[in-house]
N, C-alpha and C. Protein backbone atom coordinates (compact mmCIF):
# COMPACT_ATOMS: atom_id res chain seq x y z
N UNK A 1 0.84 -1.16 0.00
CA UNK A 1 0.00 0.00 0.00
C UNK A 1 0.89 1.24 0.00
N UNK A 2 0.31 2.22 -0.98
CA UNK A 2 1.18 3.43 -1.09
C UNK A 2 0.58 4.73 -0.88
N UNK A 3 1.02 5.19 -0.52
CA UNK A 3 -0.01 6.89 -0.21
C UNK A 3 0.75 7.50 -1.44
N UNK A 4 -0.75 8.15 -2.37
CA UNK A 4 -0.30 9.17 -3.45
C UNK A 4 -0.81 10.32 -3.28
N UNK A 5 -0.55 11.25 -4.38
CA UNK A 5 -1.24 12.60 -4.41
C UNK A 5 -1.50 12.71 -5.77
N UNK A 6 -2.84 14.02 -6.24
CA UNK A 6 -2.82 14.43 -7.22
C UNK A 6 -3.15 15.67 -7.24
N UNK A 7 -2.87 16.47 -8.14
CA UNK A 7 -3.22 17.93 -7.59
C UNK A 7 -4.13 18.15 -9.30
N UNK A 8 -4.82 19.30 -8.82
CA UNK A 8 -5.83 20.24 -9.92
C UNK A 8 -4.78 21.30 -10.59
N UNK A 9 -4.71 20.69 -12.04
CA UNK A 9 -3.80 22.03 -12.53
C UNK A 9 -4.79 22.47 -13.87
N UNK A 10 -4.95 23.41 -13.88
CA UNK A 10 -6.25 24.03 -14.93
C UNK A 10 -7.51 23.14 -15.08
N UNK A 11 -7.73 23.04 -13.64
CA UNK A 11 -9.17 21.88 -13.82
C UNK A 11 -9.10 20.90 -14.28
N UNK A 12 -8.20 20.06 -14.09
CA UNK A 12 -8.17 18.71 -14.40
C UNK A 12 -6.90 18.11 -13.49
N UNK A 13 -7.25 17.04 -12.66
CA UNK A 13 -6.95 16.43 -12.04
C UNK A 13 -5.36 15.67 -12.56
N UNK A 14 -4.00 16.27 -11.64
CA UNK A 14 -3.06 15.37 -12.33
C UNK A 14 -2.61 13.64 -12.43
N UNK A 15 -1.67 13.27 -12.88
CA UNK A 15 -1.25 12.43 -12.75
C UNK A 15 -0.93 11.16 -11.48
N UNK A 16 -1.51 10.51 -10.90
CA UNK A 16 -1.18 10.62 -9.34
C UNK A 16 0.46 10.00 -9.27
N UNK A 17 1.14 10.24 -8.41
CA UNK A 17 2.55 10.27 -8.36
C UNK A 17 2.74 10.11 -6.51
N UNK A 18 3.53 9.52 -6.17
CA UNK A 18 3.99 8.97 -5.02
C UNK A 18 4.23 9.94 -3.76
N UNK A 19 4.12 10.38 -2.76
CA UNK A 19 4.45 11.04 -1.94
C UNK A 19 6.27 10.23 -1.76
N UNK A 20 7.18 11.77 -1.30
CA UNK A 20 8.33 10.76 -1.98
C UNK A 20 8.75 9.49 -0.18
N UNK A 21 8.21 9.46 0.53
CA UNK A 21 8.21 9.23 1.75
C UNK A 21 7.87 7.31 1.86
N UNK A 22 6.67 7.03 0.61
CA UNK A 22 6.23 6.29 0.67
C UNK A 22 6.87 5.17 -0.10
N UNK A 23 6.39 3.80 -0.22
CA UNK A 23 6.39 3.01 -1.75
C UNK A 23 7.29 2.14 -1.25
N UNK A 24 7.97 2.02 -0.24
CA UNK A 24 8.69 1.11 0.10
C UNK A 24 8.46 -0.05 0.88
N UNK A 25 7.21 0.92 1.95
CA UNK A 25 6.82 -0.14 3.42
C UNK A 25 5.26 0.43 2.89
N UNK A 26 4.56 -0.89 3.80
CA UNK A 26 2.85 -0.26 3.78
C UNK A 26 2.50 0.47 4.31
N UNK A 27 1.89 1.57 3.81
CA UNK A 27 1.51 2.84 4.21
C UNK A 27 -0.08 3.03 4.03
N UNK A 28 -0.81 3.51 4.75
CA UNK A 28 -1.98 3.65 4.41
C UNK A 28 -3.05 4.34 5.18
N UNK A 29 -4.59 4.95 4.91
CA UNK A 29 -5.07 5.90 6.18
C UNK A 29 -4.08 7.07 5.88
N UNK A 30 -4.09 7.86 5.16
CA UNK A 30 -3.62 9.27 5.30
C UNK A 30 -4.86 10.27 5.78
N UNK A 31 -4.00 11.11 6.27
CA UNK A 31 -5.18 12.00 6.87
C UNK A 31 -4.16 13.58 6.92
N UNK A 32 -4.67 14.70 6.35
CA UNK A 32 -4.11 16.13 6.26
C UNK A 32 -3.93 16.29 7.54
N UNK A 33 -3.76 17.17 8.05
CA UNK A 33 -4.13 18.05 9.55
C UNK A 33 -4.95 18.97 8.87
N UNK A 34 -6.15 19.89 9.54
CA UNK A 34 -6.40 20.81 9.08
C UNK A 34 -5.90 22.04 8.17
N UNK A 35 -5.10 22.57 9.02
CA UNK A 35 -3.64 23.78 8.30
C UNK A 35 -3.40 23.01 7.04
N UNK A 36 -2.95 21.70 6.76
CA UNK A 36 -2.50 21.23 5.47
C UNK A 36 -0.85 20.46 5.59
N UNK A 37 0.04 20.99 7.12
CA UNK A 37 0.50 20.92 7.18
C UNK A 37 1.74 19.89 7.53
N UNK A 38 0.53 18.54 8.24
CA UNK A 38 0.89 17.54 8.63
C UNK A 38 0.33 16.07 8.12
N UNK A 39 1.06 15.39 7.62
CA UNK A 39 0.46 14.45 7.14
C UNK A 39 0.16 13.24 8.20
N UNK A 40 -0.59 12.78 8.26
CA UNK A 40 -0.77 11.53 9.36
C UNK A 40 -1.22 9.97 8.60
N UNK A 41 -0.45 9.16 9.14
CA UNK A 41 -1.05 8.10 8.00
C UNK A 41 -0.30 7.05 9.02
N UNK A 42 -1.13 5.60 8.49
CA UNK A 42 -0.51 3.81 9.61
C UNK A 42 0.52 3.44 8.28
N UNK A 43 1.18 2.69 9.24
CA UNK A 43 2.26 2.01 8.66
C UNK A 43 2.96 0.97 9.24
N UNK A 44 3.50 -0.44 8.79
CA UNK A 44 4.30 -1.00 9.53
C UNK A 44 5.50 -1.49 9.20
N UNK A 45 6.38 0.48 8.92
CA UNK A 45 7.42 0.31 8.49
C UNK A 45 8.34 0.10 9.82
N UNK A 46 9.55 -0.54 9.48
CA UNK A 46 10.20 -0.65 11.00
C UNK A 46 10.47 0.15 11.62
N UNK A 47 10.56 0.18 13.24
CA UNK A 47 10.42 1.10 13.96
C UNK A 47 12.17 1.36 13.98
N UNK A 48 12.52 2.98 14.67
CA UNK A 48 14.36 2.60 14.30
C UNK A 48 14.42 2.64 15.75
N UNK A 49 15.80 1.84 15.23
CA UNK A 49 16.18 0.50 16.98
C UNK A 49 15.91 -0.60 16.48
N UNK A 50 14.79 -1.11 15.85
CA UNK A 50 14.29 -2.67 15.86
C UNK A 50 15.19 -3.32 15.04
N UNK A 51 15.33 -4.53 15.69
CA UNK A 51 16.55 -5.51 15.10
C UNK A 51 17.01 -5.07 13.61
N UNK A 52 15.89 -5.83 12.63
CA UNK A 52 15.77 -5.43 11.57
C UNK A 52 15.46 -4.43 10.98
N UNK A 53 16.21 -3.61 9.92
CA UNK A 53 15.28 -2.58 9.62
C UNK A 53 15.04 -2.24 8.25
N UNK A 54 14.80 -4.19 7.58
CA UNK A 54 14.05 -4.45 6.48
C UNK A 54 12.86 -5.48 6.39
N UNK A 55 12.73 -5.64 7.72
CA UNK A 55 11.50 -6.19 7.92
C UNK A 55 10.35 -5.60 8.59
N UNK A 56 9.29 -5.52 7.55
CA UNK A 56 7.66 -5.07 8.26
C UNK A 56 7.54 -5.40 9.97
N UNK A 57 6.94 -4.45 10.31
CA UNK A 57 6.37 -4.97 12.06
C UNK A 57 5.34 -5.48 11.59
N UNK A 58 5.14 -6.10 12.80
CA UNK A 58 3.62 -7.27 12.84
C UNK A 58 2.66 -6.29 13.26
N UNK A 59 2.91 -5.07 14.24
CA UNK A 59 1.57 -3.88 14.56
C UNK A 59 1.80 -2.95 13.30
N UNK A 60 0.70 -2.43 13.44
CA UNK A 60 0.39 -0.95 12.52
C UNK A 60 0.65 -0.05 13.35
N UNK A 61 1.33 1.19 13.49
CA UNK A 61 2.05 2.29 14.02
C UNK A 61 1.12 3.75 13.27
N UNK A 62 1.09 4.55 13.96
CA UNK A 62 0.78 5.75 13.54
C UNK A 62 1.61 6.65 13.40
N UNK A 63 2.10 7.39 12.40
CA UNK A 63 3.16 8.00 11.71
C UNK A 63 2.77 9.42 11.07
N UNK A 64 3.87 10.05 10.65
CA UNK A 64 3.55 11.23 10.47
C UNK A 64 4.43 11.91 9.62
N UNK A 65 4.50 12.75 8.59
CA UNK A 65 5.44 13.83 8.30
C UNK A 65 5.31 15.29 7.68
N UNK A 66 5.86 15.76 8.09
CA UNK A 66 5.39 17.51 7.93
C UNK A 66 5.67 18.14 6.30
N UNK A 67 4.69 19.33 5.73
CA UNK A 67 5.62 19.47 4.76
C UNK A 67 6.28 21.09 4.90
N UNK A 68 7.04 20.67 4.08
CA UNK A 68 8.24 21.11 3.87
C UNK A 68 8.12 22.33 3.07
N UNK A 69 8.60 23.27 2.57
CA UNK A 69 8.50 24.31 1.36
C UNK A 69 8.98 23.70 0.17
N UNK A 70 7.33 24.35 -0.34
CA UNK A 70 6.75 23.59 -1.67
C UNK A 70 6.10 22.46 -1.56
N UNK A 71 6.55 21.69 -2.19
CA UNK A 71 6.12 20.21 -2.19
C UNK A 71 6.58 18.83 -1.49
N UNK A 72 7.39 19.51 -0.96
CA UNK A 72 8.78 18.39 -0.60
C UNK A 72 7.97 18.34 0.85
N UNK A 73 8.68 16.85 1.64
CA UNK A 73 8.23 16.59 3.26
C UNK A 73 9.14 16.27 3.85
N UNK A 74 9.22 16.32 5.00
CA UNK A 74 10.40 15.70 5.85
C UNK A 74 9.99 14.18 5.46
N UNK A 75 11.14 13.30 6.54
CA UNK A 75 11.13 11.85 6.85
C UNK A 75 9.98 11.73 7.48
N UNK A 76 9.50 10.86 7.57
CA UNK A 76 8.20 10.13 8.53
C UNK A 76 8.97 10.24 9.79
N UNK A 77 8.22 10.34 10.55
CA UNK A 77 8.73 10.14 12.16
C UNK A 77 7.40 8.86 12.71
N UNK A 78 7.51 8.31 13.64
CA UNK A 78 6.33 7.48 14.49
C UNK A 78 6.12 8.57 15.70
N UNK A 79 4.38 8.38 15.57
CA UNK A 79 4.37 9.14 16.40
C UNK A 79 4.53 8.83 18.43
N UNK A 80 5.41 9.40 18.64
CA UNK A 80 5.73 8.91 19.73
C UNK A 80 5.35 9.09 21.01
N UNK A 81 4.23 8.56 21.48
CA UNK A 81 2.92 8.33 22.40
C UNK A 81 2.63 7.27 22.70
N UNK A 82 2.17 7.21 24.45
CA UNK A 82 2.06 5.85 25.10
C UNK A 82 1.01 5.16 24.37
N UNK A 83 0.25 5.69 23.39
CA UNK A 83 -0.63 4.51 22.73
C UNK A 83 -0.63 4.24 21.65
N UNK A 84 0.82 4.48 21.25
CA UNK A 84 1.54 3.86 19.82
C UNK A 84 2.28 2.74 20.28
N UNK A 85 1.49 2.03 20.47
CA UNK A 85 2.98 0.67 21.58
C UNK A 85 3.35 -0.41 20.51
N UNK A 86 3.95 -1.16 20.76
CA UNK A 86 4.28 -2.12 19.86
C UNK A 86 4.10 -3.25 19.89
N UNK A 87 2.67 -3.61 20.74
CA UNK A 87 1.78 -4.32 21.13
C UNK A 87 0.03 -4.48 20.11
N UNK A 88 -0.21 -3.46 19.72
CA UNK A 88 -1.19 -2.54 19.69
C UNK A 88 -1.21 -2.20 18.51
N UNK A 89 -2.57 -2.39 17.65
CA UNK A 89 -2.55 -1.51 15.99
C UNK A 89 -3.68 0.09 16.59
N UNK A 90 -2.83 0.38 15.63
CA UNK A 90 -4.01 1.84 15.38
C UNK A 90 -4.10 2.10 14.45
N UNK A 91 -5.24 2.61 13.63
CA UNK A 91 -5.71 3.04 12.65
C UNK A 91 -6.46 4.48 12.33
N UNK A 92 -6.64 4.48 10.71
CA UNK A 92 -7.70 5.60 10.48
C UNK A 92 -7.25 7.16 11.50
N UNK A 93 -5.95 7.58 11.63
CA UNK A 93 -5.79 9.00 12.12
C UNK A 93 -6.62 10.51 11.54
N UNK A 94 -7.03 10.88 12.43
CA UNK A 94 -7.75 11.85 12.15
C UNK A 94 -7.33 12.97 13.24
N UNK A 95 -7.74 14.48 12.96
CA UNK A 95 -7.23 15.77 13.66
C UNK A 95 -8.45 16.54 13.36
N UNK A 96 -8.40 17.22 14.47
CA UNK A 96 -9.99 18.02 14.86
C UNK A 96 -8.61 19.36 14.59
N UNK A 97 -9.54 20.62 14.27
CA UNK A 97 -8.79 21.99 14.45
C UNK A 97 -8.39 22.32 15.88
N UNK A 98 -8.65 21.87 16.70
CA UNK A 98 -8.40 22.41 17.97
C UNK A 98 -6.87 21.38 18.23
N UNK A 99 -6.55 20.41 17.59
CA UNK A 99 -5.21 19.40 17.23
C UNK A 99 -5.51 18.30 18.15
N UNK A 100 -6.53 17.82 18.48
CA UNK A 100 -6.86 16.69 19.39
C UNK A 100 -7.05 15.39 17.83
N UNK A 101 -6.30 14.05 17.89
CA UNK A 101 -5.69 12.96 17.43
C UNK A 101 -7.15 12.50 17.76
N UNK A 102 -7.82 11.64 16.71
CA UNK A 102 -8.40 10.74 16.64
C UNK A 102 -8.30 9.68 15.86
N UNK A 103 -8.32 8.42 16.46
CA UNK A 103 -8.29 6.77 15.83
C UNK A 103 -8.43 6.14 16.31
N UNK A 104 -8.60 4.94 15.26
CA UNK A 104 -9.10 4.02 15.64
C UNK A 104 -8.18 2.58 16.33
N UNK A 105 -8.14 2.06 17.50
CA UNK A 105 -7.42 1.40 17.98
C UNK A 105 -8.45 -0.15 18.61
N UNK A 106 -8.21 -1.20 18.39
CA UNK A 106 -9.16 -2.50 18.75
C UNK A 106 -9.04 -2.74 20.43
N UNK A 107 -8.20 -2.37 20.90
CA UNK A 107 -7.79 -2.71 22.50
C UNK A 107 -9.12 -2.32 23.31
């Protein structure tokens, strides 16, 4: 799973093309922040520290990366909160304007 984008250039919808962040590990559930500024999306790319760090985790992680000027984004970061555990999936991230995190978690 890959998170893309497409943008409106003279009323017509472009090409969709890769966020450059993605395409490697499963990514999926993107969600804007309001502002536009933060991307939020699950993934179970490896966490860094973990043994391997070409093998998928067995949880789904909630992740994140900011953009950047223009088009460009930082690295993904995980977001790092006691109920991102590595026990535990979470899903479907969502952000209210006031910046309160909503998802979906089975526990």
């Amino acid at each position: 799973m890959t998170i893309c984008f497409s943008k409106i250039i003279n009323g017509k919808w472009t090409k969709p093309k890769v966020v450059p962040f993605s395409g490697q590990w499963n990514d999926w559930d993107p969600f804007l922040s309001p502002d536009g500024k933060r991307l939020f999306f699950v993934s179970n790319r490896p966490l860094a520290g973990s043994a391997s760090q070409s093998k998928l985790q067995k949880n789904s992680h909630l992740w994140y990366a900011d953009l950047l000027q223009g088009d460009k984004w930082s690295e993904p970061h995980l977001l790092n909160t006691a109920f991102n555990l590595d026990s535990i999936n979470n899903y479907a991230p969502s952000v209210g304007s006031s910046g309160t995190l909503f998802f979906y978690s089975p526990v």
